[in-house]
C-alpha atoms as a PDB file:
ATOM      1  CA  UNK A   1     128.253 101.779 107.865  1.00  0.00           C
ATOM      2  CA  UNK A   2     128.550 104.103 110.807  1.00  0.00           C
ATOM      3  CA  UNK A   3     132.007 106.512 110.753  1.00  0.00           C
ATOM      4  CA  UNK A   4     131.858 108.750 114.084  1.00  0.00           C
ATOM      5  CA  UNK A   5     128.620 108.175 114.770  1.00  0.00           C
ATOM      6  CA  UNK A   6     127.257 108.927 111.496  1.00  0.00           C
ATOM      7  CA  UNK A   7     125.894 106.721 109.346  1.00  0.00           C
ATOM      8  CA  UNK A   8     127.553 107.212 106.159  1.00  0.00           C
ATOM      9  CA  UNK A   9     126.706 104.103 103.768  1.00  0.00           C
ATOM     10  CA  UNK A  10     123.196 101.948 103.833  1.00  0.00           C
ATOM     11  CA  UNK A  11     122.644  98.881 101.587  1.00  0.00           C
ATOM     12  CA  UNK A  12     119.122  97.632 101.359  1.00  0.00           C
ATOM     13  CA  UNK A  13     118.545  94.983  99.332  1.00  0.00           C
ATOM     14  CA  UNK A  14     114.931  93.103  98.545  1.00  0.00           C
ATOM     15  CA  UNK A  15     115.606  89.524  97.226  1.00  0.00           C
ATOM     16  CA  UNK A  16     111.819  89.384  96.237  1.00  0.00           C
ATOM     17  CA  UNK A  17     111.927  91.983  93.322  1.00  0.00           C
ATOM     18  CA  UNK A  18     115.830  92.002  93.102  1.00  0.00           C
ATOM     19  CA  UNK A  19     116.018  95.036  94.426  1.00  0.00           C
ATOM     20  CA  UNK A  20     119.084  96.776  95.735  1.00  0.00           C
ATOM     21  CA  UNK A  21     119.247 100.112  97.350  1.00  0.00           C
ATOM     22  CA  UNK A  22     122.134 101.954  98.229  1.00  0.00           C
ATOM     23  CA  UNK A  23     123.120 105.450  99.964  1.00  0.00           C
ATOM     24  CA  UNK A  24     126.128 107.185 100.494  1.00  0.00           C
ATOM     25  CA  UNK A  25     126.300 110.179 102.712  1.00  0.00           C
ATOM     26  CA  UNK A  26     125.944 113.294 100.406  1.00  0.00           C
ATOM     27  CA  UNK A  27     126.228 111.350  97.123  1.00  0.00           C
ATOM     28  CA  UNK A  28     122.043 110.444  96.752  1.00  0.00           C
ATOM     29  CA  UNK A  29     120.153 107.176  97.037  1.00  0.00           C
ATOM     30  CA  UNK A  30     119.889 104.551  94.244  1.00  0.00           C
ATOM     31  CA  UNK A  31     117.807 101.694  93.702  1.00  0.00           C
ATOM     32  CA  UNK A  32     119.346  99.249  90.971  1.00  0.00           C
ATOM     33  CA  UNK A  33     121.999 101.849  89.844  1.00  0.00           C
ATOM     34  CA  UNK A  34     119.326 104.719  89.449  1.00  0.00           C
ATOM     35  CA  UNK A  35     118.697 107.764  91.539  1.00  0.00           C
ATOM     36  CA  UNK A  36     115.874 107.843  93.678  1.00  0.00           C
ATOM     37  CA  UNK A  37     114.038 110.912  94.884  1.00  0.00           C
ATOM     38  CA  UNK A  38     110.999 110.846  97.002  1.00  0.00           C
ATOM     39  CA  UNK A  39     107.541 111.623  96.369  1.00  0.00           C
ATOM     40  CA  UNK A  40     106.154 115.257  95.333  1.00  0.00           C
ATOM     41  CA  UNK A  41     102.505 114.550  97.133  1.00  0.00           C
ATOM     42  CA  UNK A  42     101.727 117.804  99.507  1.00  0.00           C
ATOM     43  CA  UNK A  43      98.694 116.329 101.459  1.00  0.00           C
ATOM     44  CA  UNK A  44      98.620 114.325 103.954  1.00  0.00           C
ATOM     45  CA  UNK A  45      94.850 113.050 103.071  1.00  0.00           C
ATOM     46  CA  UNK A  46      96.596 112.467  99.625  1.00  0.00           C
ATOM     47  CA  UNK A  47      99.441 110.622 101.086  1.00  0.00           C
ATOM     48  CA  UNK A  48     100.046 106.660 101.327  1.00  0.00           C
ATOM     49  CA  UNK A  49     101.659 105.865 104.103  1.00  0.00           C
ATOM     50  CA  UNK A  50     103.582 102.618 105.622  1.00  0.00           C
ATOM     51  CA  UNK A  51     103.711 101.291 109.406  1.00  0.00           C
ATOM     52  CA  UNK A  52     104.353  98.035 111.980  1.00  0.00           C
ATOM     53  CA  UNK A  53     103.512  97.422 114.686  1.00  0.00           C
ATOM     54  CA  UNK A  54     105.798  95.874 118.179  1.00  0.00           C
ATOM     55  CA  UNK A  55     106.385  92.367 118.725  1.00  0.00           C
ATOM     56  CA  UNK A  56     104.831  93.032 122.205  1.00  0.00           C
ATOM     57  CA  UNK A  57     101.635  94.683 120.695  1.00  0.00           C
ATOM     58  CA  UNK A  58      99.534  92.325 123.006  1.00  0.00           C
ATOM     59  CA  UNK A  59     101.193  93.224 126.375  1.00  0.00           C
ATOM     60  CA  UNK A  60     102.516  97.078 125.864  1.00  0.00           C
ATOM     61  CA  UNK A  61      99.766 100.295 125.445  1.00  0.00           C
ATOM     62  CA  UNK A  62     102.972 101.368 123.288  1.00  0.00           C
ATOM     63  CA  UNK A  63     101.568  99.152 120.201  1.00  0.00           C
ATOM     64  CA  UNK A  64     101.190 101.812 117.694  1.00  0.00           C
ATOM     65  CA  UNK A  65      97.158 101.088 117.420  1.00  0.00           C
ATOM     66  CA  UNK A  66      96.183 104.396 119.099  1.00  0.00           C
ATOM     67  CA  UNK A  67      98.670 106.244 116.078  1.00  0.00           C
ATOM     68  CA  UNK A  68      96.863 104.089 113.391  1.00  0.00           C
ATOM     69  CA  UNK A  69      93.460 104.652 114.359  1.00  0.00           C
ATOM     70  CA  UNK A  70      94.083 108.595 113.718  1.00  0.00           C
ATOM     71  CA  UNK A  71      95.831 108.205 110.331  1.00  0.00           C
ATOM     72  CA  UNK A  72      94.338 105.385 108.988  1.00  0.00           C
ATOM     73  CA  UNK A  73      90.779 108.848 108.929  1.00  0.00           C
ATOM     74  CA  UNK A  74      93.765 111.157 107.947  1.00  0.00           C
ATOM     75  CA  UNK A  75      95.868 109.610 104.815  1.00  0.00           C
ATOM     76  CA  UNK A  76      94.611 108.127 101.669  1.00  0.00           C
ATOM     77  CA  UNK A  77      95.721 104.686 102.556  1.00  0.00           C
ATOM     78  CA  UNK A  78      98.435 102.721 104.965  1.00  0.00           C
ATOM     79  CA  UNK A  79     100.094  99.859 104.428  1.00  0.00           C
ATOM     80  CA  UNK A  80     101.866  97.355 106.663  1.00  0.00           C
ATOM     81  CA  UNK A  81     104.194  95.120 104.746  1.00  0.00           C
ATOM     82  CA  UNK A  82     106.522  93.871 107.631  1.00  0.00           C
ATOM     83  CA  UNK A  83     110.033  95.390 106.929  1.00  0.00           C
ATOM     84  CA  UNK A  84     111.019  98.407 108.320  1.00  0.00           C
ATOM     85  CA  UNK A  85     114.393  99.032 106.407  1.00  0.00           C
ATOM     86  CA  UNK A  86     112.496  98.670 103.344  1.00  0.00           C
ATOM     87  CA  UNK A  87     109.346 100.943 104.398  1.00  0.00           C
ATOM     88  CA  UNK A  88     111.949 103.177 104.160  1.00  0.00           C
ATOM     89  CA  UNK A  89     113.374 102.415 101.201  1.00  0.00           C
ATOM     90  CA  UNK A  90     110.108 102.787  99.909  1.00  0.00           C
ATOM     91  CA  UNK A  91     109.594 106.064 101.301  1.00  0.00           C
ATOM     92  CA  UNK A  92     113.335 107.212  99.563  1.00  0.00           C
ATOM     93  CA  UNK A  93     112.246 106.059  95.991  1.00  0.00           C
ATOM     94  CA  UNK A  94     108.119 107.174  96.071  1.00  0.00           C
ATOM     95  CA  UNK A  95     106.539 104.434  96.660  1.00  0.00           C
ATOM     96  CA  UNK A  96     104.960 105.742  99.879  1.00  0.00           C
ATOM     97  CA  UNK A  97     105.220 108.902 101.281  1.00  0.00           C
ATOM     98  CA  UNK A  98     105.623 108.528 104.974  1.00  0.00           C
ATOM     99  CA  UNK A  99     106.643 106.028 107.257  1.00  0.00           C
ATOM    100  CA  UNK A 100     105.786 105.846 111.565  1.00  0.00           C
ATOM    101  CA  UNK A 101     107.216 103.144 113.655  1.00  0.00           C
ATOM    102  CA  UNK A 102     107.863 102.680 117.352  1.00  0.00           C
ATOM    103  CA  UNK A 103     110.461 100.305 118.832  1.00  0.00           C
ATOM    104  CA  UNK A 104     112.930  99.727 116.003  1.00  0.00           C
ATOM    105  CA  UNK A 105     116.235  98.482 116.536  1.00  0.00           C
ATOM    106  CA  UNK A 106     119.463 100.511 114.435  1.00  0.00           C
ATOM    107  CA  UNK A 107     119.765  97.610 111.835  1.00  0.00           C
ATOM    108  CA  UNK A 108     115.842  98.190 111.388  1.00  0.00           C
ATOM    109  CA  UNK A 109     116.632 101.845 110.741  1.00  0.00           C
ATOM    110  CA  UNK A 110     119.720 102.706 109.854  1.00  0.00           C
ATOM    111  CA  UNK A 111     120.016 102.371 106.029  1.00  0.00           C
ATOM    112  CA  UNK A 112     116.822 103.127 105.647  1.00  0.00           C
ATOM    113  CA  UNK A 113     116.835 106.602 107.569  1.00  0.00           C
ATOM    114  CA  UNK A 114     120.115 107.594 105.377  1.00  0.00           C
ATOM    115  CA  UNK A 115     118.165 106.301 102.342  1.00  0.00           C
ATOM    116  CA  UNK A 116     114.975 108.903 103.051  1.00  0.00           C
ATOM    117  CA  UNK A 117     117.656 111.617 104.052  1.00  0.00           C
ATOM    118  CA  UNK A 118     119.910 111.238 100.566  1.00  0.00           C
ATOM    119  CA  UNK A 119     116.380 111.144  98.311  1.00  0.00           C
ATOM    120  CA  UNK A 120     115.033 114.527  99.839  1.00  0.00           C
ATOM    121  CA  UNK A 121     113.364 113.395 102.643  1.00  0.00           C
ATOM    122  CA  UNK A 122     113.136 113.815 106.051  1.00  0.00           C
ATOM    123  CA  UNK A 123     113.635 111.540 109.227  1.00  0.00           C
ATOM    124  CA  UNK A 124     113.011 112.196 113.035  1.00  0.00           C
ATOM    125  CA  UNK A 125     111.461 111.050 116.192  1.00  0.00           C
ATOM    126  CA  UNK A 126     108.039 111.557 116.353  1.00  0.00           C
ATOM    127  CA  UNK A 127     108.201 114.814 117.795  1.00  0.00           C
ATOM    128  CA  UNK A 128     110.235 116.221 114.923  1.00  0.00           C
ATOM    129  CA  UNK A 129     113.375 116.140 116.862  1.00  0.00           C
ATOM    130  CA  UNK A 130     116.082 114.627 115.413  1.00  0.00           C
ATOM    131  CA  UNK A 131     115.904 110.763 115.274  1.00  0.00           C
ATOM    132  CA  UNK A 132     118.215 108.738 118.036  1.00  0.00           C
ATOM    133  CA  UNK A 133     118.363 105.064 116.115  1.00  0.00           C
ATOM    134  CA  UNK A 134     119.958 103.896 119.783  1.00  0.00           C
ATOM    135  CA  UNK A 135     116.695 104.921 121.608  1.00  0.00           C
ATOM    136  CA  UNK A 136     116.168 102.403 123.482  1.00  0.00           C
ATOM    137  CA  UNK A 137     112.256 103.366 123.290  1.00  0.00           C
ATOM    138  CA  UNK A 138     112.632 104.754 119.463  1.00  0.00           C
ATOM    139  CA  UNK A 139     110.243 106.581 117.359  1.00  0.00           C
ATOM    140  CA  UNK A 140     110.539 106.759 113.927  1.00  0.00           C
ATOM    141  CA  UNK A 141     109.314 109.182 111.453  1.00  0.00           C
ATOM    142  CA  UNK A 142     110.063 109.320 107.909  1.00  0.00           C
ATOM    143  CA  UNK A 143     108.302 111.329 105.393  1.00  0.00           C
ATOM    144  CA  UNK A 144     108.807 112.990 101.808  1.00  0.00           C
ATOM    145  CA  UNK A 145     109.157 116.351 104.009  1.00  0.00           C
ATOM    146  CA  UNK A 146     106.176 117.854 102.583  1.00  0.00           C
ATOM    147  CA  UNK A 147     103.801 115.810 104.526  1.00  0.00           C
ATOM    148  CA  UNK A 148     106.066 115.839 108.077  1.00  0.00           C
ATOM    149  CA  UNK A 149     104.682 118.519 109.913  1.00  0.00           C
ATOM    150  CA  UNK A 150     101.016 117.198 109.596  1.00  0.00           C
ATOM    151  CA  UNK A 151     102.328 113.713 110.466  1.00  0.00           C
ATOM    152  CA  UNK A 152     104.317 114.926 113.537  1.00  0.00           C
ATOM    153  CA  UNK A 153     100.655 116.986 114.998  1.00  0.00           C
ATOM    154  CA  UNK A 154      98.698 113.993 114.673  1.00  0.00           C
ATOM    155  CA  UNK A 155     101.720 111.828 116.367  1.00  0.00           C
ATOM    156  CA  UNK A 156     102.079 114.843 119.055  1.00  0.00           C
ATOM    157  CA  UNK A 157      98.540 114.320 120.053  1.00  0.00           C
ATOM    158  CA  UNK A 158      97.269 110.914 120.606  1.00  0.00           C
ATOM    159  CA  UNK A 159      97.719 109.476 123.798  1.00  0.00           C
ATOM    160  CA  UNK A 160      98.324 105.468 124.347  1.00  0.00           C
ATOM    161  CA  UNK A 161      95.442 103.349 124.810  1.00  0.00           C
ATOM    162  CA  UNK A 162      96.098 100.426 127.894  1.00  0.00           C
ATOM    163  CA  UNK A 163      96.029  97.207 127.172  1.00  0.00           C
ATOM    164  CA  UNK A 164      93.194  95.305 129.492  1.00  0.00           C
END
C-alpha cells in the first residue's frame, strides 16, 4: 500500500511453505506473526546472495550475466529461485543476505523493498542511490547493509556484455 508516494504496508505471502510476510512502515517486518531481522554476515565472500535474470535475457546486453559472472568469484554462493518479492523477503528474515535485480516492475518490488528496509536492511539502485521502483529501467539492490557497499563496487564496475 502506497500513501503519498510511500509505500507504507507490504504483504508477501508464499503458498508453498505457508508463509506470510508482512511490513508496516516503522512498525518492523514479520513472517508468520514473528519479527524478522536480517542477517549479521559482514563479508561479502561469506555472503549468500539471490538474483534473476530479464525476460528478454536473449535479446538485451542488460541481462544481468555480466553482474553474475563477477559475484558468482565474489560471494559464497547465489541463488536464483524465480520470485523477486520473495528474494526479498528472504533477504528481510536471513535467509540470504543480498539481493541484485535489473528490470523489476513495483509489484515485483514494492513489499519486498519495505520488507528489507523494516528488518534492518538496506535497499537502493545499484549505484547506492536511493531506489526508484517506477524506473522504467530499474535496478535493484537489497542487502543486510553490512555487505552493500562491496555489492554496490562490484555493480559500479562491470560493464554490459552485447548480445551477438
Amino acid at each position: 500500500m502506497e500513501k503519498a508516494g510511500k509505500i507504507i504496508l507490504g504483504v508477501v505471502y508464499n503458498p508453498v511453505l505457508a508463509e506470510l510476510f508482512v511490513a508496516k512502515a516503522g512498525e518492523g517486518a514479520h513472517l508468520n506473526g514473528n519479527k524478522i531481522h536480517v542477517a549479521a554476515t559482514e563479508a561479502l565472500n561469506r555472503s549468500l546472495l539471490a538474483t534473476g535474470f530479464p525476460y528478454d535475457i536473449r535479446e538485451s546486453s542488460l541481462n544481468n550475466l555480466d553482474n553474475f559472472k563477477q559475484f558468482i568469484f565474489k560471494a559464497q554462493a547465489i541463488r536464483r529461485a524465480g520470485s523477486a518479492a520473495l528474494d526479498l523477503c528472504y533477504v528481510a528474515m536471513g535467509r540470504f543476505d543480498g539481493f541484485w535485480e535489473l528490470k523489476l516492475a513495483p509489484w515485483d518490488t514494492a513489499a519486498g523493498c519495505l520488507m528489507v528496509n523494516e528488518a534492518g536492511g538496506k535497499v537502493t539502485d545499484f549505484k547506492g542511490n536511493k531506489l526508484n521502483i517506477y524506473s522504467k529501467d530499474s535496478e535493484t539492490l537489497a542487502s543486510n547493509g553490512k555487505i552493500h557497499e562491496e555489492m554496490v563496487k562490484i555493480l559500479m564496475t562491470v560493464k554490459p556484455v552485447p548480445v551477438s
